[in-house]
N, C-alpha and C. Protein backbone atom coordinates (compact mmCIF):
# COMPACT_ATOMS: atom_id res chain seq x y z
N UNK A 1 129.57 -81.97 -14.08
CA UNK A 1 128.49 -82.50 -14.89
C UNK A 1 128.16 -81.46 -15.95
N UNK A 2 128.05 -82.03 -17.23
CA UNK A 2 127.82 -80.40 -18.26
C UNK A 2 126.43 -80.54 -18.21
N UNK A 3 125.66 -79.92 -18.96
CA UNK A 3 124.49 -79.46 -19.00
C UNK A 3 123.40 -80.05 -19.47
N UNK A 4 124.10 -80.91 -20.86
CA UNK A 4 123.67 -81.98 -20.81
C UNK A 4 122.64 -83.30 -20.27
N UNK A 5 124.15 -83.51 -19.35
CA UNK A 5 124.04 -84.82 -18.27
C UNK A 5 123.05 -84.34 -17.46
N UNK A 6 123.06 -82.71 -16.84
CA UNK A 6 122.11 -82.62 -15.57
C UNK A 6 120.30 -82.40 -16.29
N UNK A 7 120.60 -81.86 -17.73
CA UNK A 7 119.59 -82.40 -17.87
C UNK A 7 118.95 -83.26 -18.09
N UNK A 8 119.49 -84.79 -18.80
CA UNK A 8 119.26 -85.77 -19.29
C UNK A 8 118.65 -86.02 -17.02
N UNK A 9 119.49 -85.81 -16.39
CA UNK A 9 119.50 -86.57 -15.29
C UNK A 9 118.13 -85.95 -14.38
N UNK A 10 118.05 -85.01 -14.67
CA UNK A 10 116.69 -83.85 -13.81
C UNK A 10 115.41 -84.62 -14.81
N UNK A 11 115.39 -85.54 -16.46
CA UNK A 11 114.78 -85.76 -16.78
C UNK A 11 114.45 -87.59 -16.36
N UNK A 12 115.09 -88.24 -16.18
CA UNK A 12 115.34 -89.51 -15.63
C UNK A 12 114.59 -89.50 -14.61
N UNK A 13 114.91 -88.52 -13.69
CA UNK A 13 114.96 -88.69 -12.02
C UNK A 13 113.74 -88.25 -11.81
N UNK A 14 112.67 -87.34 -12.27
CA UNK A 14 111.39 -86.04 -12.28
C UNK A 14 110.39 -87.46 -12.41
N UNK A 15 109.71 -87.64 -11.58
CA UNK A 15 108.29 -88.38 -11.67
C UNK A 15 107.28 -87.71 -12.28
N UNK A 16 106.80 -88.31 -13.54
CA UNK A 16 106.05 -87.89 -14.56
C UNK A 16 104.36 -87.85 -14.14
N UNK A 17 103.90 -87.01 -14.80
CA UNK A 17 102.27 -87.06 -14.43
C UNK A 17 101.72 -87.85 -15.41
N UNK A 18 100.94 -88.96 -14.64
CA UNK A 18 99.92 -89.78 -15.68
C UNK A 18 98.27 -88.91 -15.67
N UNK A 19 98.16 -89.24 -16.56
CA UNK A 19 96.68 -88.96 -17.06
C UNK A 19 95.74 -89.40 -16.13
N UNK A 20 95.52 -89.91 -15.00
CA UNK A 20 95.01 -90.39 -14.17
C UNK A 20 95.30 -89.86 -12.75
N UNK A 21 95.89 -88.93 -13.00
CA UNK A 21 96.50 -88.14 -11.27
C UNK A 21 97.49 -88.43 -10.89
N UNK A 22 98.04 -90.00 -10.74
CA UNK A 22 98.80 -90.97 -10.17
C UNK A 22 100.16 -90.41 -10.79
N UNK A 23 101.09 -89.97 -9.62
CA UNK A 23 102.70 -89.29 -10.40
C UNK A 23 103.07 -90.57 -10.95
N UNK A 24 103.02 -91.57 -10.04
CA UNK A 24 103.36 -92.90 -10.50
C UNK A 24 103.81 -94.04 -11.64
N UNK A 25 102.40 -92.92 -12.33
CA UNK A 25 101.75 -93.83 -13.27
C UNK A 25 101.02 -94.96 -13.58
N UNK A 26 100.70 -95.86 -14.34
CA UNK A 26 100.16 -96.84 -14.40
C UNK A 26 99.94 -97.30 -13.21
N UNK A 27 99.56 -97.38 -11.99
CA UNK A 27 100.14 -98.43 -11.44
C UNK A 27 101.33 -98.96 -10.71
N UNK A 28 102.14 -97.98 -11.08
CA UNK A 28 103.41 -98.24 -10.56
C UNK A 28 103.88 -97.62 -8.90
N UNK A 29 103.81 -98.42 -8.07
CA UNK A 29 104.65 -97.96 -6.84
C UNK A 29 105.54 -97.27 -6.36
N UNK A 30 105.70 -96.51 -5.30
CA UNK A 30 107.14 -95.79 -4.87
C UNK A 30 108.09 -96.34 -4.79
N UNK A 31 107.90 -98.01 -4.86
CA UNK A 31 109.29 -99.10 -4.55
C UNK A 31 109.34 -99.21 -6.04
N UNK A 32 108.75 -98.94 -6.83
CA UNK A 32 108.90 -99.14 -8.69
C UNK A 32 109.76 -98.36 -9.16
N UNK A 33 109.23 -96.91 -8.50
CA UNK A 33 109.98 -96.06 -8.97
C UNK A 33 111.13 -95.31 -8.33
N UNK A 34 111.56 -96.17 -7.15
CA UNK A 34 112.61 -95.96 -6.53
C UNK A 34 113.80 -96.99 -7.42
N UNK A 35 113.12 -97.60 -7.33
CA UNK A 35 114.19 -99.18 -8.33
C UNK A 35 114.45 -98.30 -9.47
N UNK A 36 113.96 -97.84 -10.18
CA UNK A 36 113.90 -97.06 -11.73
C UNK A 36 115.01 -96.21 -11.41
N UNK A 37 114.21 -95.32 -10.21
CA UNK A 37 115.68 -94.21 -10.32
C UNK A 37 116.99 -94.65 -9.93
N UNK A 38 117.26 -96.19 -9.21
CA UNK A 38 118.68 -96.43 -8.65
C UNK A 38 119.28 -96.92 -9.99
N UNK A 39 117.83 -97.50 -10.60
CA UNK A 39 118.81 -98.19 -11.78
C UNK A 39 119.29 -97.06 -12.84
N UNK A 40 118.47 -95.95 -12.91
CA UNK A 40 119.17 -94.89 -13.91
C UNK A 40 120.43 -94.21 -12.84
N UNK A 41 120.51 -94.14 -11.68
CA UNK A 41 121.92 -93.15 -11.31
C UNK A 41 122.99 -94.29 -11.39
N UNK A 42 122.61 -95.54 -11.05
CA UNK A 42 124.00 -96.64 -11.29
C UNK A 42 123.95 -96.81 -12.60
N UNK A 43 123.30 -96.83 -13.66
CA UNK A 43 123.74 -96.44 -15.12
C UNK A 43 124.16 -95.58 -15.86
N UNK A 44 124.45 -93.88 -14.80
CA UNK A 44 124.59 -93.01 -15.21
C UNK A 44 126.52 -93.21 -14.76
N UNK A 45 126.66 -93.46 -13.48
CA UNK A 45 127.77 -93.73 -12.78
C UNK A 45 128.95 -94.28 -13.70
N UNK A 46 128.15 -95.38 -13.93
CA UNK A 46 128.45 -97.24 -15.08
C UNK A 46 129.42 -95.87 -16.01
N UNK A 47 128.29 -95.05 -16.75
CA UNK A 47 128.34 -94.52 -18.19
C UNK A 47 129.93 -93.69 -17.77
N UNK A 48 130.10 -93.12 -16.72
CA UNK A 48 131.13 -91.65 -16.18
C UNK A 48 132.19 -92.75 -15.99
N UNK A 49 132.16 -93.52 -15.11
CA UNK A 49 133.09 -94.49 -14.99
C UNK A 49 133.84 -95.10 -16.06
N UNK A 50 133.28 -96.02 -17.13
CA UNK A 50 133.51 -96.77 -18.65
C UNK A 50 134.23 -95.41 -19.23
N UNK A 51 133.70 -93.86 -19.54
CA UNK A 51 133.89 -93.07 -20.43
C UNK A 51 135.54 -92.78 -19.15
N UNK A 52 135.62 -92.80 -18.52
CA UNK A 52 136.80 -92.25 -18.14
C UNK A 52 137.99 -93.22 -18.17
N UNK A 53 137.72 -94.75 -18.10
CA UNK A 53 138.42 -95.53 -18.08
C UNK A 53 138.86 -95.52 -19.69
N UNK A 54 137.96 -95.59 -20.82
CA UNK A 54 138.01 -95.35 -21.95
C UNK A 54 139.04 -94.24 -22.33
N UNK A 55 138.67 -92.98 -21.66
CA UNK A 55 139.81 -91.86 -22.00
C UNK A 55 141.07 -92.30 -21.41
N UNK A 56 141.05 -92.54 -20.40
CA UNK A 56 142.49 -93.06 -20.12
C UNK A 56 143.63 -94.40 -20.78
N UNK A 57 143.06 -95.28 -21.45
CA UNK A 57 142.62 -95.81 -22.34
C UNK A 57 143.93 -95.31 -23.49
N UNK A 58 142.95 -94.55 -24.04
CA UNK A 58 143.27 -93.66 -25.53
C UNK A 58 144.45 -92.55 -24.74
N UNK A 59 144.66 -92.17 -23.64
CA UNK A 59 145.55 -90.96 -23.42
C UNK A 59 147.11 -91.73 -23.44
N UNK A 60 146.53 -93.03 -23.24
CA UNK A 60 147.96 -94.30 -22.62
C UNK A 60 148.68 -93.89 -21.34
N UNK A 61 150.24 -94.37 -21.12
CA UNK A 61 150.42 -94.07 -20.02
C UNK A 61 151.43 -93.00 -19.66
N UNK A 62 151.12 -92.04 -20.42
CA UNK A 62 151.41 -90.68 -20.28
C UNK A 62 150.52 -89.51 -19.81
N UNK A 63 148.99 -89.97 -20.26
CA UNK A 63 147.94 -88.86 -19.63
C UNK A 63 147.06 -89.59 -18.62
N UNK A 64 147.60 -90.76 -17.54
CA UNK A 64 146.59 -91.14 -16.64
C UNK A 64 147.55 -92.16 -15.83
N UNK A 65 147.70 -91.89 -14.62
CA UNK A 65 148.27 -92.74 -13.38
C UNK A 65 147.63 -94.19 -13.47
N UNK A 66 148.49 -95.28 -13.98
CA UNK A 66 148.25 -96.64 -13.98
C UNK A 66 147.45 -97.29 -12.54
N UNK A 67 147.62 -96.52 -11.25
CA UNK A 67 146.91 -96.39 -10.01
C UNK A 67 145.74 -96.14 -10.32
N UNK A 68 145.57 -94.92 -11.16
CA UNK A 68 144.61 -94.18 -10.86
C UNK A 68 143.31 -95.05 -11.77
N UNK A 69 144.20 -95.69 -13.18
CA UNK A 69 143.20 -96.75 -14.06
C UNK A 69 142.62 -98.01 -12.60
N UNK A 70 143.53 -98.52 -12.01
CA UNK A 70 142.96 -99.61 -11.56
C UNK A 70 141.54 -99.29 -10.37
N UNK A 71 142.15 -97.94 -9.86
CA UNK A 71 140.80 -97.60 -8.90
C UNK A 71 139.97 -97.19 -9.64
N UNK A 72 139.91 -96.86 -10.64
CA UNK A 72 138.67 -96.50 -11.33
C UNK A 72 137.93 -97.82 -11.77
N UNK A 73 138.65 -98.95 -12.30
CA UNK A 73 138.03 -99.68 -12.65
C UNK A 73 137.28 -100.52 -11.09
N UNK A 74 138.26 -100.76 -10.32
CA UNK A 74 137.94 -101.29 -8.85
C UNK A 74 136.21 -100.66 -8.56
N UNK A 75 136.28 -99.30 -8.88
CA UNK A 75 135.16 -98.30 -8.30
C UNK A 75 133.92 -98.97 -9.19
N UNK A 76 134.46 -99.15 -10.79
CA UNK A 76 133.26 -99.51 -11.77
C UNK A 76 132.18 -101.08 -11.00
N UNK A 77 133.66 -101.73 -10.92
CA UNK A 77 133.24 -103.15 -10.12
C UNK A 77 131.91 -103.18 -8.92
N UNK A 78 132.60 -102.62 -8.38
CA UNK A 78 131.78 -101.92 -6.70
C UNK A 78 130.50 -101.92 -7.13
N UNK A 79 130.41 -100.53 -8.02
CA UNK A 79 129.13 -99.86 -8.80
C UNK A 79 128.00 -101.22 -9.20
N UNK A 80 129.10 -102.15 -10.17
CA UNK A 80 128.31 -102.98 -10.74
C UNK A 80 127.54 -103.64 -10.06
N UNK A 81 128.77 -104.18 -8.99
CA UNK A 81 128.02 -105.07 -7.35
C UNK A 81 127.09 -104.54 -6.95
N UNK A 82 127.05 -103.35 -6.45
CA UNK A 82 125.84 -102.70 -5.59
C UNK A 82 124.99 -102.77 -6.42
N UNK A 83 124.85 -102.51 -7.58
CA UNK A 83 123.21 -102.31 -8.23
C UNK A 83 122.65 -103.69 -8.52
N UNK A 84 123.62 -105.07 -8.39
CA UNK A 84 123.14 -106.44 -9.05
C UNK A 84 122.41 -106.59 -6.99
N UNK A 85 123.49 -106.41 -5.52
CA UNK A 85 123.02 -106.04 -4.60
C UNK A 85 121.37 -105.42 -4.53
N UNK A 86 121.46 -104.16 -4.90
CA UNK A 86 120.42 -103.26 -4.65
C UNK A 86 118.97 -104.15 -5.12
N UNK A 87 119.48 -104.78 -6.64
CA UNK A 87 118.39 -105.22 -7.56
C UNK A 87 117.65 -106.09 -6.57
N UNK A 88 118.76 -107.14 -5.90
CA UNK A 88 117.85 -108.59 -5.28
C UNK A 88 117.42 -108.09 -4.38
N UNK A 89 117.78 -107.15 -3.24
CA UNK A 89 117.26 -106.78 -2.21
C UNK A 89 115.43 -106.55 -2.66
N UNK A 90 115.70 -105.39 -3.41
CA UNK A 90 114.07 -104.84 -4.32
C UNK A 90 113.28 -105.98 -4.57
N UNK A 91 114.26 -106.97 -5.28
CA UNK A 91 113.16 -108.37 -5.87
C UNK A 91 112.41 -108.80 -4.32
N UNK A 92 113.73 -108.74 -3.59
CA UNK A 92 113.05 -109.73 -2.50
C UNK A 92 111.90 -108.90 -2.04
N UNK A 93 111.96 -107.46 -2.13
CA UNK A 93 111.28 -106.85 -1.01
C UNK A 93 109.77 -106.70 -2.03
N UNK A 94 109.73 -106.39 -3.16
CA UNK A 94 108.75 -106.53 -3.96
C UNK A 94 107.69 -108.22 -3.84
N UNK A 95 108.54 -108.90 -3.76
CA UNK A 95 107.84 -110.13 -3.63
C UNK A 95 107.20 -110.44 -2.22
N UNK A 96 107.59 -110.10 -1.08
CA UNK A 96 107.33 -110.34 0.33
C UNK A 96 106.08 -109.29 0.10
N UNK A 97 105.84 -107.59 -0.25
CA UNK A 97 104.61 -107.27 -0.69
C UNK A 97 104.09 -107.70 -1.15
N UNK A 98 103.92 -108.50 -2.52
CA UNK A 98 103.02 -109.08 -3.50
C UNK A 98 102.43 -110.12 -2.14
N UNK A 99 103.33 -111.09 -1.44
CA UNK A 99 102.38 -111.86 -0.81
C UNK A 99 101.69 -111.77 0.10
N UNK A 100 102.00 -110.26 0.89
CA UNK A 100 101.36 -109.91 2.07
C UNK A 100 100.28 -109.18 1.61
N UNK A 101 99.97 -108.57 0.64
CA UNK A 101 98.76 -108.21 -0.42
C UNK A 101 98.00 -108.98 -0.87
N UNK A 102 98.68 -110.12 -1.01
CA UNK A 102 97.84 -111.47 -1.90
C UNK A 102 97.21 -112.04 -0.69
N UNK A 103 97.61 -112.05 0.45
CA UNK A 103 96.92 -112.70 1.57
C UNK A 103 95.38 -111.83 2.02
């Protein structure tokens, strides 16, 4: 990871102080901001994944094992699954709170 990335990623991931005490923020929940951070590390993943498939790509098939393109892309797939996965799980589990709150 260059220096960059770990900082862009230490800045993503760091729960911010609101003006109100609340790390949270607004309002926002530990299940809010758990969703936030899965969705920034599976977009960070997405980003390492695409950029490598991309270089391999441009290197053709002299600088990258035609194997090695398809598991990478296989891996991107996965990635994609789990976070569209991860998302409904959250919806569901966000909504079953809203109604056990609303009661």
């Amino acid at each position: 990871m260059t220096a960059r990335a770990a900082a862009t990623y230490r800045q993503e991931t760091r729960p911010h102080d609101a003006p109100n005490g609340n790390r949270y923020g607004h309002g926002m929940s530990r299940l809010d901001e758990a969703q936030q951070r899965l969705n920034a590390a599976l977009t960070r993943l997405e980003r390492v994944v695409d950029a490598k498939i991309k270089a391999a790509e441009q290197d053709g098939p002299a600088g990258v094992d035609p194997q090695q393109l398809d598991a990478l892309k296989a891996e991107n797939e996965q990635l994609r699954q789990a976070s569209a996965d991860a998302g409904e799980r959250l919806d569901t589990a966000i909504h079953r709170l809203e109604g056990v709150l609303a009661e």
